[in-house]
Protein backbone atom coordinates (compact mmCIF):
# COMPACT_ATOMS: atom_id res chain seq x y z
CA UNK A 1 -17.30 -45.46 5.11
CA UNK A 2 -14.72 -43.58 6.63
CA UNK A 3 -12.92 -43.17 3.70
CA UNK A 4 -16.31 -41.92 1.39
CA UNK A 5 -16.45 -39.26 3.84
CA UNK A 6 -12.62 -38.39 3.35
CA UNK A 7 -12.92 -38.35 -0.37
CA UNK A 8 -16.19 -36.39 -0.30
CA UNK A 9 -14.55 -33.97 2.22
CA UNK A 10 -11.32 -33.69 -0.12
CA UNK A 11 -13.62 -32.96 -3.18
CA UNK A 12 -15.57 -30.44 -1.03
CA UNK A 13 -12.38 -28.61 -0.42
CA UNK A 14 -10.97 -28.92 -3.68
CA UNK A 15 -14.03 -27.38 -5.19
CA UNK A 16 -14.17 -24.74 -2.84
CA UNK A 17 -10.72 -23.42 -3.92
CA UNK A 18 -12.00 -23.59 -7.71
CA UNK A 19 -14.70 -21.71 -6.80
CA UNK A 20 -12.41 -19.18 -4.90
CA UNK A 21 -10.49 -18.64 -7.64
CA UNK A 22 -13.27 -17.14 -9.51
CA UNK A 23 -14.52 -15.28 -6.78
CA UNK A 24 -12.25 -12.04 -7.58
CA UNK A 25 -13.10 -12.21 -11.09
CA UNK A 26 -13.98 -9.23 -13.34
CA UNK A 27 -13.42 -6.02 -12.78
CA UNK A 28 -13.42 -2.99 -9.05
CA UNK A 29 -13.16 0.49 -9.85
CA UNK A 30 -12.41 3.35 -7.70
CA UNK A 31 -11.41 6.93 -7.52
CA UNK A 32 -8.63 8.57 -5.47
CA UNK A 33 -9.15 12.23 -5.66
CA UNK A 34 -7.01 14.52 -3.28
CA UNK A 35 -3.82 12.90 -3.38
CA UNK A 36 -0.79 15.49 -3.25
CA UNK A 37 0.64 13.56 -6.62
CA UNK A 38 -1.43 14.74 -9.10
CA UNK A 39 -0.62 11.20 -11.34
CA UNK A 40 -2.38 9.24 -8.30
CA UNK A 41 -5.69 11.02 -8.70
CA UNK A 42 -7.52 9.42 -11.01
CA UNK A 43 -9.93 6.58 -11.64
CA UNK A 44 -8.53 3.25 -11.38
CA UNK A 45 -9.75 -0.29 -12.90
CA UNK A 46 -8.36 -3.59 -11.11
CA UNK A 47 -9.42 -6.56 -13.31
CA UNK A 48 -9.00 -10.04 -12.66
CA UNK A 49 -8.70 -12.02 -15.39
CA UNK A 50 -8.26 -16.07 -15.26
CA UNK A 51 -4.54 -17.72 -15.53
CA UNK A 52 -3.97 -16.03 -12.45
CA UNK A 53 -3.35 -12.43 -14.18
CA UNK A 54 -4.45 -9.13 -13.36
CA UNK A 55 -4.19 -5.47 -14.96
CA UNK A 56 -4.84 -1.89 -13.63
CA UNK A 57 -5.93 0.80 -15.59
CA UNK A 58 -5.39 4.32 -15.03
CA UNK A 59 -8.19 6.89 -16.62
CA UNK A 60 -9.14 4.03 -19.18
CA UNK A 61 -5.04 2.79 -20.44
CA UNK A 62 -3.63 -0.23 -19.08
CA UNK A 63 -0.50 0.87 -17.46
CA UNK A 64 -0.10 -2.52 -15.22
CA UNK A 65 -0.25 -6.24 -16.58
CA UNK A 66 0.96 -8.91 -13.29
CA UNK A 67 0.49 -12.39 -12.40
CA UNK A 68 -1.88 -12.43 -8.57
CA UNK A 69 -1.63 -15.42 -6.28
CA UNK A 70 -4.83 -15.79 -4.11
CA UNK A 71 -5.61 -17.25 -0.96
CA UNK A 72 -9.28 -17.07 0.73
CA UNK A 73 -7.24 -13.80 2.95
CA UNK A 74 -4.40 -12.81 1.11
CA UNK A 75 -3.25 -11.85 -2.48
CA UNK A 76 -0.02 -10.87 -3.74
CA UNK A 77 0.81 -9.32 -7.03
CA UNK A 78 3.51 -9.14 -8.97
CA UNK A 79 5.84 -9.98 -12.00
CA UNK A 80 4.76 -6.39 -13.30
CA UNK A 81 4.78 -4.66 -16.65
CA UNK A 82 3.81 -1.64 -17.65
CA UNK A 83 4.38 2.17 -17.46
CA UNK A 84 3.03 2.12 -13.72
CA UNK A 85 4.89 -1.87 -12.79
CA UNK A 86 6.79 -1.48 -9.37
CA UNK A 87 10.06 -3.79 -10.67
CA UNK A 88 13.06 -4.80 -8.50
CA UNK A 89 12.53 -5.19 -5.30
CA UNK A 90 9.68 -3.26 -5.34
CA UNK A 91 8.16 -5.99 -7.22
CA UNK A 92 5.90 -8.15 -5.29
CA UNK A 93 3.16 -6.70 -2.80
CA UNK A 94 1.07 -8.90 -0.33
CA UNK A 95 -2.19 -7.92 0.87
CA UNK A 96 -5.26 -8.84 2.76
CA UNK A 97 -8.69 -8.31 1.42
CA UNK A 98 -12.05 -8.38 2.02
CA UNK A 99 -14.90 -8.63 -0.74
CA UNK A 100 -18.38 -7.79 0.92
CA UNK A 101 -21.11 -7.12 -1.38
CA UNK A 102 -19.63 -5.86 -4.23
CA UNK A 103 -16.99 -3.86 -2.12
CA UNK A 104 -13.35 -4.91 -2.42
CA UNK A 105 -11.24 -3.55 0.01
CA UNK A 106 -7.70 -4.15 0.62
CA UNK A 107 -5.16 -3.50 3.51
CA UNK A 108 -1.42 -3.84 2.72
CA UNK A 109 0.59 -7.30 4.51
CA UNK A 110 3.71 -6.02 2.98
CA UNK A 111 4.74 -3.70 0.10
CA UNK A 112 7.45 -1.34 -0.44
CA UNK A 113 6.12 0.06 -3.91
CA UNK A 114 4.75 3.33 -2.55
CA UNK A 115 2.28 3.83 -5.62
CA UNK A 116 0.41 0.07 -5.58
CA UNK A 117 -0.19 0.85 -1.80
CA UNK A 118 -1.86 4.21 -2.88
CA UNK A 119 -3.84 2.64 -5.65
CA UNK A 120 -5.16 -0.32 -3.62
CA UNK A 121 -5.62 1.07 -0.21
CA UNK A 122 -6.66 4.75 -1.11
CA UNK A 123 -10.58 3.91 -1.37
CA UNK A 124 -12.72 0.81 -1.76
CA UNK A 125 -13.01 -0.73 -5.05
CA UNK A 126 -16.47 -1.68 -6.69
CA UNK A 127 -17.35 -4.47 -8.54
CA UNK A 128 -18.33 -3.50 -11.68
């Protein structure tokens, strides 16, 4: 008996982290206006796609492709490519987020790309 309720618990678990996976899926928007670099103020689209990769647009043009690697608290992004990729050492961020409603907001764990902090942290994103 003990062990049915072990296995049941495991596949509980397990299909909680499938379903986690998903639940970032699809596409936030949001707009930074105000910013004092003109290239920041914009409207920005974060989409999660599945494979564990993600892209940002920037006023409709991809201009980030990455690889994401959630946890039920955290994310972090990286192995960047694009006209807007933080590369180097500037490559990986790690964030903590929060998805209530259709409100995505994150708050940065570590990150010394300047410009992905701006993007992500600037405003909420919406589910769209």
């Amino acid at each position: 008996m003990r062990r049915i309720i072990a296995l049941t618990t495991l596949a509980l678990v397990i299909t909680g982290a499938t379903a986690f996976g998903s639940t970032l899926g699809g596409s936030y928007k949001t707009k930074i206006k105000g910013n004092k670099v003109p290239a920041f103020n914009a409207t920005w689209v974060l989409n999660f796609k599945a494979g564990s990769k993600y892209t940002i647009a920037r006023n409709g043009a991809i201009v980030v492709r990455g690889k994401d690697t959630i946890t039920a608290k955290r994310i972090k992004f990286g192995q960047e490519k694009g006209s807007y990729a933080c590369l180097g050492k500037l490559a990986s961020g790690t964030y903590s987020w929060t998805l209530k409603s259709n409100k995505l907001t994150f708050k940065r764990v570590s990150d010394g790309c300047p410009g992905r902090k701006i993007v992500l942290t600037s405003n909420s994103f919406t589910k769209t």
